[in-house]
PDB file of N, CA and C in Angstrom:
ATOM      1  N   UNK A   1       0.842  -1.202   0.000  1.00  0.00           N
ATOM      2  CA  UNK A   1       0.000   0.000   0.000  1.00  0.00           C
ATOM      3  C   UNK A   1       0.872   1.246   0.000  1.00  0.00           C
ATOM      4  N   UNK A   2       0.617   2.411  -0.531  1.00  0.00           N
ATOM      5  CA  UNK A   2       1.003   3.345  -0.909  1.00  0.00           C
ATOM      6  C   UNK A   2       0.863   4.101   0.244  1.00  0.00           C
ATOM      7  N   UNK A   3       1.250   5.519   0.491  1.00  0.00           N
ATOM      8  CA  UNK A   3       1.089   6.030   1.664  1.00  0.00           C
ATOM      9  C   UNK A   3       0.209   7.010   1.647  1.00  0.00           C
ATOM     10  N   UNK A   4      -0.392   7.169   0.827  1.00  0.00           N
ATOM     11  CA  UNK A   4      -1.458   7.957   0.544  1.00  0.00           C
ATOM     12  C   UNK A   4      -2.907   7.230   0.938  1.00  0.00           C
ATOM     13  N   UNK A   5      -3.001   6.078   0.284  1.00  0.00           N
ATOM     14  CA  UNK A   5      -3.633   5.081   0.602  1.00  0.00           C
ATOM     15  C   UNK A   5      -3.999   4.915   2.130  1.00  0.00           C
ATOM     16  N   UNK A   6      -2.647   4.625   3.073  1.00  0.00           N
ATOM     17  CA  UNK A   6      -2.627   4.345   4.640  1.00  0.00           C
ATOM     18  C   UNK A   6      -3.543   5.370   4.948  1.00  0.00           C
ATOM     19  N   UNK A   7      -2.902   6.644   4.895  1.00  0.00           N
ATOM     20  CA  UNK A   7      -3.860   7.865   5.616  1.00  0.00           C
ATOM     21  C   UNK A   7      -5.279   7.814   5.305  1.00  0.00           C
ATOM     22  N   UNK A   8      -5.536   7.846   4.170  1.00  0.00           N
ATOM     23  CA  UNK A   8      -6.687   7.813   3.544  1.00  0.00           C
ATOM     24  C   UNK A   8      -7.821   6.573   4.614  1.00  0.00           C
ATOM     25  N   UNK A   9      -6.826   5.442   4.795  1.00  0.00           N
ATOM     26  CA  UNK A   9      -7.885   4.202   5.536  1.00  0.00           C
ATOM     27  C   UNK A   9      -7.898   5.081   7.206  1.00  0.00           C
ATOM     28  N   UNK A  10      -6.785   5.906   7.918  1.00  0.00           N
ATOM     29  CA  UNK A  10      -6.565   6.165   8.723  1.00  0.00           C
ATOM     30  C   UNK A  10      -7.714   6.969   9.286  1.00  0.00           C
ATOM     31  N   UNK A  11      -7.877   8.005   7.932  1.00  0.00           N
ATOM     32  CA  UNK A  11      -8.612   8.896   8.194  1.00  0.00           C
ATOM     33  C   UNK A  11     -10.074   8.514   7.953  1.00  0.00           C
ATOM     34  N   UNK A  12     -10.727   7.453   7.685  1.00  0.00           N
ATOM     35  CA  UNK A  12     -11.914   6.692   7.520  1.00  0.00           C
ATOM     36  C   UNK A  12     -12.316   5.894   8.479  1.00  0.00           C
ATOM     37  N   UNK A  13     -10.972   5.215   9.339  1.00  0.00           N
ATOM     38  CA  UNK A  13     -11.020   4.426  10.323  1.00  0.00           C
ATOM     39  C   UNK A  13     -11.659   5.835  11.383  1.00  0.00           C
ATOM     40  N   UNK A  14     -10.804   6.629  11.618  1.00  0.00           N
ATOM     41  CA  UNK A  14     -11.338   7.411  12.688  1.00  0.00           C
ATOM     42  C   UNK A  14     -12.589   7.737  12.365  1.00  0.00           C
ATOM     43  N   UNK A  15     -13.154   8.393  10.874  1.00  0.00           N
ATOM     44  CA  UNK A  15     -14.629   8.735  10.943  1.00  0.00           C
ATOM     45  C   UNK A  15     -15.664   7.925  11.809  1.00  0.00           C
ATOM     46  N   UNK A  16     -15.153   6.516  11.125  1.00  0.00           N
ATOM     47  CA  UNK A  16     -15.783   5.526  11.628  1.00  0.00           C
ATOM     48  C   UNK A  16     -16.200   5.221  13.223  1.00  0.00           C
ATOM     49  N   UNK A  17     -14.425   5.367  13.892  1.00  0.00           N
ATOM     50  CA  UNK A  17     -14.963   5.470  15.435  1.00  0.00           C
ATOM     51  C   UNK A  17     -15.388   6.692  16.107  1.00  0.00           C
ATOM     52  N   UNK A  18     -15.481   7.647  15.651  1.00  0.00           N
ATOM     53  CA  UNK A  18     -16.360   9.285  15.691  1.00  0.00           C
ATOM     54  C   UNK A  18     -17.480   8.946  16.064  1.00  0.00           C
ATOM     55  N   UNK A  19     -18.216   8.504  14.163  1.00  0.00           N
ATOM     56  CA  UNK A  19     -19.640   8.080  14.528  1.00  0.00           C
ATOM     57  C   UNK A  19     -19.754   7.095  15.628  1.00  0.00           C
ATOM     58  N   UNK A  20     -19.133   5.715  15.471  1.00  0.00           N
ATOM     59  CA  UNK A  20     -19.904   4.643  16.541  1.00  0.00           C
ATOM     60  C   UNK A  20     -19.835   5.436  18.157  1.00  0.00           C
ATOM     61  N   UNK A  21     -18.603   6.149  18.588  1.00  0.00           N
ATOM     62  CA  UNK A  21     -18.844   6.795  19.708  1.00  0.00           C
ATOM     63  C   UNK A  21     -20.127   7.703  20.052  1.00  0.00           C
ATOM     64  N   UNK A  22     -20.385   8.610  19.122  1.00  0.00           N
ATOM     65  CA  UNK A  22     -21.307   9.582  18.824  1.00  0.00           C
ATOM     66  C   UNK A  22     -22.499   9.171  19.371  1.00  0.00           C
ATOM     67  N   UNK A  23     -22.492   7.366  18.569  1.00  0.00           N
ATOM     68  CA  UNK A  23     -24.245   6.606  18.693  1.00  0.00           C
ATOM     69  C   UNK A  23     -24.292   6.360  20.075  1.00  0.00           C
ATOM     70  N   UNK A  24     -23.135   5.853  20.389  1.00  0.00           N
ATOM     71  CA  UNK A  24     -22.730   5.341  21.704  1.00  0.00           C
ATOM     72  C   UNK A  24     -23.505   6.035  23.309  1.00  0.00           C
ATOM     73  N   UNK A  25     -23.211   7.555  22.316  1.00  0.00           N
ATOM     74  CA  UNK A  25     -23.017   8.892  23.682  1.00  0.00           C
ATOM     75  C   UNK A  25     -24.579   9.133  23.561  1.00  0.00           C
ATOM     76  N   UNK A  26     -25.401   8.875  22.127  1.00  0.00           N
ATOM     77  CA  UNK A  26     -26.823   9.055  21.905  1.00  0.00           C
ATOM     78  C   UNK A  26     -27.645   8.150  22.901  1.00  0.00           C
ATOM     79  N   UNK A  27     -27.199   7.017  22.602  1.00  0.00           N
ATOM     80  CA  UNK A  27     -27.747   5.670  23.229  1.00  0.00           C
ATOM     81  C   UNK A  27     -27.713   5.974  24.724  1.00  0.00           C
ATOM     82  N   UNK A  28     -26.764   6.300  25.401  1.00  0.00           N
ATOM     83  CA  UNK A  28     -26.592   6.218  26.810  1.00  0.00           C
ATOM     84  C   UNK A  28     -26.864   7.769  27.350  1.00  0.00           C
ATOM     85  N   UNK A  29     -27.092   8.804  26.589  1.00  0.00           N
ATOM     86  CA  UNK A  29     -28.424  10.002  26.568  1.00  0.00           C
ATOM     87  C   UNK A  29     -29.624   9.137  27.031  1.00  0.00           C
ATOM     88  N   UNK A  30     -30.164   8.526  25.850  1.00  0.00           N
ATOM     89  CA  UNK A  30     -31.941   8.031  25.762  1.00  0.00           C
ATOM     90  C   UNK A  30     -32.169   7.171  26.661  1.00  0.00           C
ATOM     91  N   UNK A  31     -31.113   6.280  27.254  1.00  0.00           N
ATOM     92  CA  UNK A  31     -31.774   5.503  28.162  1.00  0.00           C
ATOM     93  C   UNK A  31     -31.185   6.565  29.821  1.00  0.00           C
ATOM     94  N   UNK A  32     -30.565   7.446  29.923  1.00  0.00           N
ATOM     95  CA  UNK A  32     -30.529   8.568  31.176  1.00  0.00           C
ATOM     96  C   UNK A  32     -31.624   8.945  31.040  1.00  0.00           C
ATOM     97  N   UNK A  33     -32.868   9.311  29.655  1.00  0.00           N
ATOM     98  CA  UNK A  33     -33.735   9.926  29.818  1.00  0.00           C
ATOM     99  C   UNK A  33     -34.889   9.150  30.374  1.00  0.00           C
ATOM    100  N   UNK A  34     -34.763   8.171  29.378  1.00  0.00           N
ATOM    101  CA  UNK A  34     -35.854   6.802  29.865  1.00  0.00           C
ATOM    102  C   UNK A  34     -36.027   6.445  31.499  1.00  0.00           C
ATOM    103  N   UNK A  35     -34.551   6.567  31.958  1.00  0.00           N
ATOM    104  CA  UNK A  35     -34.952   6.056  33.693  1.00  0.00           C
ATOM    105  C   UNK A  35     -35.283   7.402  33.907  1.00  0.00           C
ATOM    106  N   UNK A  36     -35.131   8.347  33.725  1.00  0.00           N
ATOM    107  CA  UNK A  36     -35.924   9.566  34.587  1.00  0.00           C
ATOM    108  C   UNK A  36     -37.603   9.810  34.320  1.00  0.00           C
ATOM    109  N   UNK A  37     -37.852   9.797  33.034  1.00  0.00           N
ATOM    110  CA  UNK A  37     -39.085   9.703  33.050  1.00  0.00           C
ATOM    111  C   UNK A  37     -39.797   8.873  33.835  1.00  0.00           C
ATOM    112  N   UNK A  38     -39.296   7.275  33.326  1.00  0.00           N
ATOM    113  CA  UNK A  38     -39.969   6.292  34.507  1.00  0.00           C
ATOM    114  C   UNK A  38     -39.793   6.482  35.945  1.00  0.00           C
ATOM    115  N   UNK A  39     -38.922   7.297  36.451  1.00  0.00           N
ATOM    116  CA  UNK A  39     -38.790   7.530  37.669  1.00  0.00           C
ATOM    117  C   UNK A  39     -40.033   8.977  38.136  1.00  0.00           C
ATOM    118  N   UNK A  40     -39.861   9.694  37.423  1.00  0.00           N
ATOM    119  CA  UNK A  40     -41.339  10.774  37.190  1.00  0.00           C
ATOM    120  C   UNK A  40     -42.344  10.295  37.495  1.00  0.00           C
ATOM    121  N   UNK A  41     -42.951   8.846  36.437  1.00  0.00           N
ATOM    122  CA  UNK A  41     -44.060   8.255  36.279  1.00  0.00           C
ATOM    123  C   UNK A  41     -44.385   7.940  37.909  1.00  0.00           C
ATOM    124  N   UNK A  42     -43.273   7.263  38.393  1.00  0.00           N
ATOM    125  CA  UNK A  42     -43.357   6.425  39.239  1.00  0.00           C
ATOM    126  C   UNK A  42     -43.581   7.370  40.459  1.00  0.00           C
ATOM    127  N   UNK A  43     -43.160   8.828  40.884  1.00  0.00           N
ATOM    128  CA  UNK A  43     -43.767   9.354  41.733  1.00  0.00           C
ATOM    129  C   UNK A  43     -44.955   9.918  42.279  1.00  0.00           C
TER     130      UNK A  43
END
């Protein structure tokens, strides 16, 4: 592989773990929200 190439996967690899973190930080938002509501409900 060329070295243009490397960076190129380098810099795709990171997009990549950007987004999955991103979903990650979404996911564990919605369910902080989920137990509070149900905790609302529940008072």
């Amino acid at each position: 592989m060329s070295r243009p190439e490397l960076d190129q996967l380098k810099r795709r690899y990171a997009d990549v773990i950007a987004q999955l973190d991103s979903l990650a930080t979404a996911d564990t938002g919605l369910s902080e929200t989920d137990a509070q509501t149900k905790q609302e409900l529940l008072e």
